[in-house]
C-alpha atoms as a PDB file:
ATOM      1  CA  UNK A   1     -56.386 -10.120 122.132  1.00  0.00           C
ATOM      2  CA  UNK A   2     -58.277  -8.523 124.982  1.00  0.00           C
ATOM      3  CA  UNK A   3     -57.803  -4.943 125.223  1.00  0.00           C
ATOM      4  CA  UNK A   4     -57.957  -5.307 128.882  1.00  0.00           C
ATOM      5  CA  UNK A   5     -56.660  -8.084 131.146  1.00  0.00           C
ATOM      6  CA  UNK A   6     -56.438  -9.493 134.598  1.00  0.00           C
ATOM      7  CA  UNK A   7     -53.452 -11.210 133.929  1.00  0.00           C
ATOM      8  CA  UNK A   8     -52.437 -15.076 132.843  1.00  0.00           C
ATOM      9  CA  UNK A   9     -55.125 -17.964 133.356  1.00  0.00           C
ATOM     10  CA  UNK A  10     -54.326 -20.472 136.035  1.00  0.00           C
ATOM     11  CA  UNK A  11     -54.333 -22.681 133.040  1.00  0.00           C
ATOM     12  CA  UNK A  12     -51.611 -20.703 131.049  1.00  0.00           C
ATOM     13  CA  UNK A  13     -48.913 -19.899 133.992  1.00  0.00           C
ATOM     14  CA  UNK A  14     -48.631 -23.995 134.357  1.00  0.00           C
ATOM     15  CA  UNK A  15     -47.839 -24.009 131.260  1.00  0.00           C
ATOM     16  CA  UNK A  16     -45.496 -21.453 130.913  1.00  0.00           C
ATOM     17  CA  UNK A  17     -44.157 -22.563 134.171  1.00  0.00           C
ATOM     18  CA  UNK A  18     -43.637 -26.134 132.230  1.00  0.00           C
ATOM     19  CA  UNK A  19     -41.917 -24.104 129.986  1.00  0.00           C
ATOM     20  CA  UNK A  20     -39.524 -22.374 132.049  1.00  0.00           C
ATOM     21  CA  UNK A  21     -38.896 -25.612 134.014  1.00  0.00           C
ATOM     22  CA  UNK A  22     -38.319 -27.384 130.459  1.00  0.00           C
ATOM     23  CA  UNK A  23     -35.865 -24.693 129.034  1.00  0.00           C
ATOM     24  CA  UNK A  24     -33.731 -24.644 132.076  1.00  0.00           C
ATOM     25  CA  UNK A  25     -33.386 -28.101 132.531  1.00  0.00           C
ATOM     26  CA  UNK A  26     -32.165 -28.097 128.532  1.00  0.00           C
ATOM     27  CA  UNK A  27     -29.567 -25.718 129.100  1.00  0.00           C
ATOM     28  CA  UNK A  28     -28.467 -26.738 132.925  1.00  0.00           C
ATOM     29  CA  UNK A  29     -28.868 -30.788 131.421  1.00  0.00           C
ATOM     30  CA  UNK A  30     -26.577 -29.859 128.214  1.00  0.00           C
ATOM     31  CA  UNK A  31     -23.836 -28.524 130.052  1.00  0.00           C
ATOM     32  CA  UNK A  32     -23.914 -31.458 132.705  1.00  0.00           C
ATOM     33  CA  UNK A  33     -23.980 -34.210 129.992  1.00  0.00           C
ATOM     34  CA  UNK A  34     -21.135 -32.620 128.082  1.00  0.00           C
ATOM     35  CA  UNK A  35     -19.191 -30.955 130.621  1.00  0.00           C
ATOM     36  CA  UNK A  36     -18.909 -27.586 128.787  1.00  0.00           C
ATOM     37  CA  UNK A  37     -20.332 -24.128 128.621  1.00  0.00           C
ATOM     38  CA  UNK A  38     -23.260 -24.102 126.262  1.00  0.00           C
ATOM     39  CA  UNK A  39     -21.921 -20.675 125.346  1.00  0.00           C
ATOM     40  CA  UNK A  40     -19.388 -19.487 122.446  1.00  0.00           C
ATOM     41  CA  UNK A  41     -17.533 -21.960 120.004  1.00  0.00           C
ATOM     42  CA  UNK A  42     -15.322 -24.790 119.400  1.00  0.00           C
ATOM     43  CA  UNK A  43     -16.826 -27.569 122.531  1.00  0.00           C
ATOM     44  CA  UNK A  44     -19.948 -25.179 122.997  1.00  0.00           C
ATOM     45  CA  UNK A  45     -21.322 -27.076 120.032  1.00  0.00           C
ATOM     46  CA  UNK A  46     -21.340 -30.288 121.473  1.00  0.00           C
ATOM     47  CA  UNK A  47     -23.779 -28.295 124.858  1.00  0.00           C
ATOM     48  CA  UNK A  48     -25.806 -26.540 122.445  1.00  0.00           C
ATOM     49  CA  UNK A  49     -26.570 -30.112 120.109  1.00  0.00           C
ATOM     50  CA  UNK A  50     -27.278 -31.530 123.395  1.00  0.00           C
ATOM     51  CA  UNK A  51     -29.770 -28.567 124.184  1.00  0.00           C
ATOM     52  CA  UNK A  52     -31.455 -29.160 121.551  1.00  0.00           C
ATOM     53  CA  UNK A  53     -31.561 -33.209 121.800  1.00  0.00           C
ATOM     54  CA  UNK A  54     -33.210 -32.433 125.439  1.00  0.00           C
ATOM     55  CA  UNK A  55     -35.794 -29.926 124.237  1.00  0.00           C
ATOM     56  CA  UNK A  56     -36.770 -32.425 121.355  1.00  0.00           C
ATOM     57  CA  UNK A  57     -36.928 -35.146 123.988  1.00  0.00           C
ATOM     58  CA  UNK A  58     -38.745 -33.294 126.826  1.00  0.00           C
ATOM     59  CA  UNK A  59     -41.837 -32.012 123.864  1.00  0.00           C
ATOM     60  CA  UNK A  60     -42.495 -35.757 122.928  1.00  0.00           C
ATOM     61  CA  UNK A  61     -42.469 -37.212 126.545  1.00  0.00           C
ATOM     62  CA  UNK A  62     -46.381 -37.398 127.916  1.00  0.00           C
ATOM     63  CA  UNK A  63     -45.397 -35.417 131.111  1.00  0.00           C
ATOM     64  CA  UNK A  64     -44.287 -32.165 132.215  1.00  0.00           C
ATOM     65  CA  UNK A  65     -40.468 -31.845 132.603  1.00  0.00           C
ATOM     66  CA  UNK A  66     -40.422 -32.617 136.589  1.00  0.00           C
ATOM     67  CA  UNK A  67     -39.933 -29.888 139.734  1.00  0.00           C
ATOM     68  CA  UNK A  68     -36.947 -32.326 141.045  1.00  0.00           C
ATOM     69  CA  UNK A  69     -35.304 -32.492 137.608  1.00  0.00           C
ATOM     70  CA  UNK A  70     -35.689 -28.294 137.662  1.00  0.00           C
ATOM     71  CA  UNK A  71     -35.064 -28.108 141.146  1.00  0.00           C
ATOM     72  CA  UNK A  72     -31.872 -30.810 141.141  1.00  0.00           C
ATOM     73  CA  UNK A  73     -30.750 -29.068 138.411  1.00  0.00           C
ATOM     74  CA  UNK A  74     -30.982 -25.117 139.853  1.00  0.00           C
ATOM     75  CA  UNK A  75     -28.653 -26.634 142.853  1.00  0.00           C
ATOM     76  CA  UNK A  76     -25.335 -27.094 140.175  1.00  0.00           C
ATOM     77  CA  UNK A  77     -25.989 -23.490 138.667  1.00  0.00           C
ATOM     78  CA  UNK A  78     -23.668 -20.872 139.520  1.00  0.00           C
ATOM     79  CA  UNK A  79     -26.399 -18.083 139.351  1.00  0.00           C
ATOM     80  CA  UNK A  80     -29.363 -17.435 141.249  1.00  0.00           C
ATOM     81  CA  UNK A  81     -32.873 -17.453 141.104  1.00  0.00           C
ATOM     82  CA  UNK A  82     -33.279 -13.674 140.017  1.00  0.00           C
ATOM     83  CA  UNK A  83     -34.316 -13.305 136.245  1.00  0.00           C
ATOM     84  CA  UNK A  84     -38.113 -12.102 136.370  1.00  0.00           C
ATOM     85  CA  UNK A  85     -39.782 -13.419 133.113  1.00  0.00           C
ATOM     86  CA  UNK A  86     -43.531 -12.215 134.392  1.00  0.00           C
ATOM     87  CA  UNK A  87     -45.877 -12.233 137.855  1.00  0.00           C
ATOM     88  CA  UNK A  88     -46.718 -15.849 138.903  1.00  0.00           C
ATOM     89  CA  UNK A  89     -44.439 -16.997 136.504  1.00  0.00           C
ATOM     90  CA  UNK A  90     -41.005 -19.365 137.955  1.00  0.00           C
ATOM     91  CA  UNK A  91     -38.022 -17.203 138.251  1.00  0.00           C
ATOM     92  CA  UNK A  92     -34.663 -18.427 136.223  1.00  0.00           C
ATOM     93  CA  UNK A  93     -31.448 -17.608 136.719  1.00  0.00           C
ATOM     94  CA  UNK A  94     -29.463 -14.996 136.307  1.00  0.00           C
ATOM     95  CA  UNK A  95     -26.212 -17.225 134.856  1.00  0.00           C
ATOM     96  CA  UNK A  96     -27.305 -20.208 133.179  1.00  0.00           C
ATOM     97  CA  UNK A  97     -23.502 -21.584 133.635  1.00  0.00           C
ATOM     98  CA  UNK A  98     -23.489 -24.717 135.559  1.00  0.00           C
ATOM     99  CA  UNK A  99     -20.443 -24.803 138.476  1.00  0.00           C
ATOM    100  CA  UNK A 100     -19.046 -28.114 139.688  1.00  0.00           C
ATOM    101  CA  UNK A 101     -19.762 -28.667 143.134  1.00  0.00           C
ATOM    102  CA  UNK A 102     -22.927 -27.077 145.234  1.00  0.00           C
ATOM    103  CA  UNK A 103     -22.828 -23.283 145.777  1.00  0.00           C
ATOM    104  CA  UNK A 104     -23.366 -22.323 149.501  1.00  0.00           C
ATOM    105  CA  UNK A 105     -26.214 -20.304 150.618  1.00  0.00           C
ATOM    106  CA  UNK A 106     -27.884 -20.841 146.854  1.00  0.00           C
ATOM    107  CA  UNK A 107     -31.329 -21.622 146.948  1.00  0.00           C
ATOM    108  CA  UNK A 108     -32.130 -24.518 144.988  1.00  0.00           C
ATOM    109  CA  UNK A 109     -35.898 -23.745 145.976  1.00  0.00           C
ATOM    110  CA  UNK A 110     -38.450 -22.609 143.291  1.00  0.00           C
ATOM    111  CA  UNK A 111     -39.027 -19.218 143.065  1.00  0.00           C
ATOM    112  CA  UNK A 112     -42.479 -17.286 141.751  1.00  0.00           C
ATOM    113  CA  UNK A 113     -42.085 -13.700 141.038  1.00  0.00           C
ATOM    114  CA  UNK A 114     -44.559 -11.225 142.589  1.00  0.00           C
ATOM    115  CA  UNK A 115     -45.853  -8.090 141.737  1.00  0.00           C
ATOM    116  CA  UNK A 116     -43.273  -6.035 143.061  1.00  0.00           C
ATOM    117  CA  UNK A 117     -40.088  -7.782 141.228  1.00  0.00           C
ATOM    118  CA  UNK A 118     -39.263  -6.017 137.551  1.00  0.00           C
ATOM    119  CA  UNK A 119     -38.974  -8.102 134.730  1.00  0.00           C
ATOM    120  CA  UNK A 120     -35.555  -8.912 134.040  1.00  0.00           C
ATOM    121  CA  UNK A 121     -32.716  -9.347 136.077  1.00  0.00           C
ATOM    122  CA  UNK A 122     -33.229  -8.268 139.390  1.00  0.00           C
ATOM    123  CA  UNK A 123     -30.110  -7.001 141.431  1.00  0.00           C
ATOM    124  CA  UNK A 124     -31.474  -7.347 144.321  1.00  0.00           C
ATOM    125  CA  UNK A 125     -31.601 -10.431 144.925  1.00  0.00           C
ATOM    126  CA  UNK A 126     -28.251 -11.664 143.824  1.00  0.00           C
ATOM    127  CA  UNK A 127     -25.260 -11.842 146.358  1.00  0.00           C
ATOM    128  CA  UNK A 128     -22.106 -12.795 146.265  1.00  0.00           C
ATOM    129  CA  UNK A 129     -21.869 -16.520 147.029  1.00  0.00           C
ATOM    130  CA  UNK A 130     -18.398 -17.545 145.684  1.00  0.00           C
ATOM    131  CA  UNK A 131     -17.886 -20.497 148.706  1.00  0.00           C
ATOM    132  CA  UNK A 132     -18.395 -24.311 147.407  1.00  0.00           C
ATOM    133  CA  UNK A 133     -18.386 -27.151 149.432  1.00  0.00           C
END
């Protein structure tokens, strides 16, 4: 480990970013197959197995998991694009629960966090979009 640093590589934030994009579309892709939350008991199981088939599946595949699998994916999801996980890094969401139906006024756009954001959740930029086509 350096004891100083000028931040990730080029190299390493598309790789985390692959990352991000890959652990998403496990937990978005689980819930969509199975049609139930991923989280708590009983039919949970079933998401969570399926989770874990994806993430197995997405490591052998040559490729990167796809931006329009991520992207198609963020424009189910009931939260929005406000968890910070690092600078230059994609943001995720801040409720991994996928909705039926499109959310109105959610932005199914990739987001990069700057310098500025906080890692974590960050409050200000969530609103209230309960409206679904």
């Amino acid at each position: 480990m350096l004891d100083q640093t000028q931040g990730f590589t080029h190299a390493c934030i598309e790789r985390l970013n692959d990352s991000i994009r890959t652990y998403v579309w496990g937990i978005l892709g689980s819930q969509s197959e199975k049609r139930t939350p991923i989280v708590g008991s009983g039919t949970a199981f079933t998401a969570q197995k399926e989770f874990v088939a994806n993430v197995a599946a997405a490591i052998v595949q040559a490729g990167d998991t796809s931006v329009v699998k991520y992207q198609d994916m963020l424009q189910y999801a009931r939260g929005k694009l406000a968890f910070v996980l690092g600078e230059q890094l994609y943001m995720c969401l801040s409720d991994m629960y996928l909705s039926v139906g499109h959310i109105q006024g959610y932005n199914s756009e990739i987001q990069v966090a700057t310098t500025t954001m906080l890692s974590g959740t960050n409050q200000s930029l969530i609103t209230d979009k309960t409206s679904t086509n």
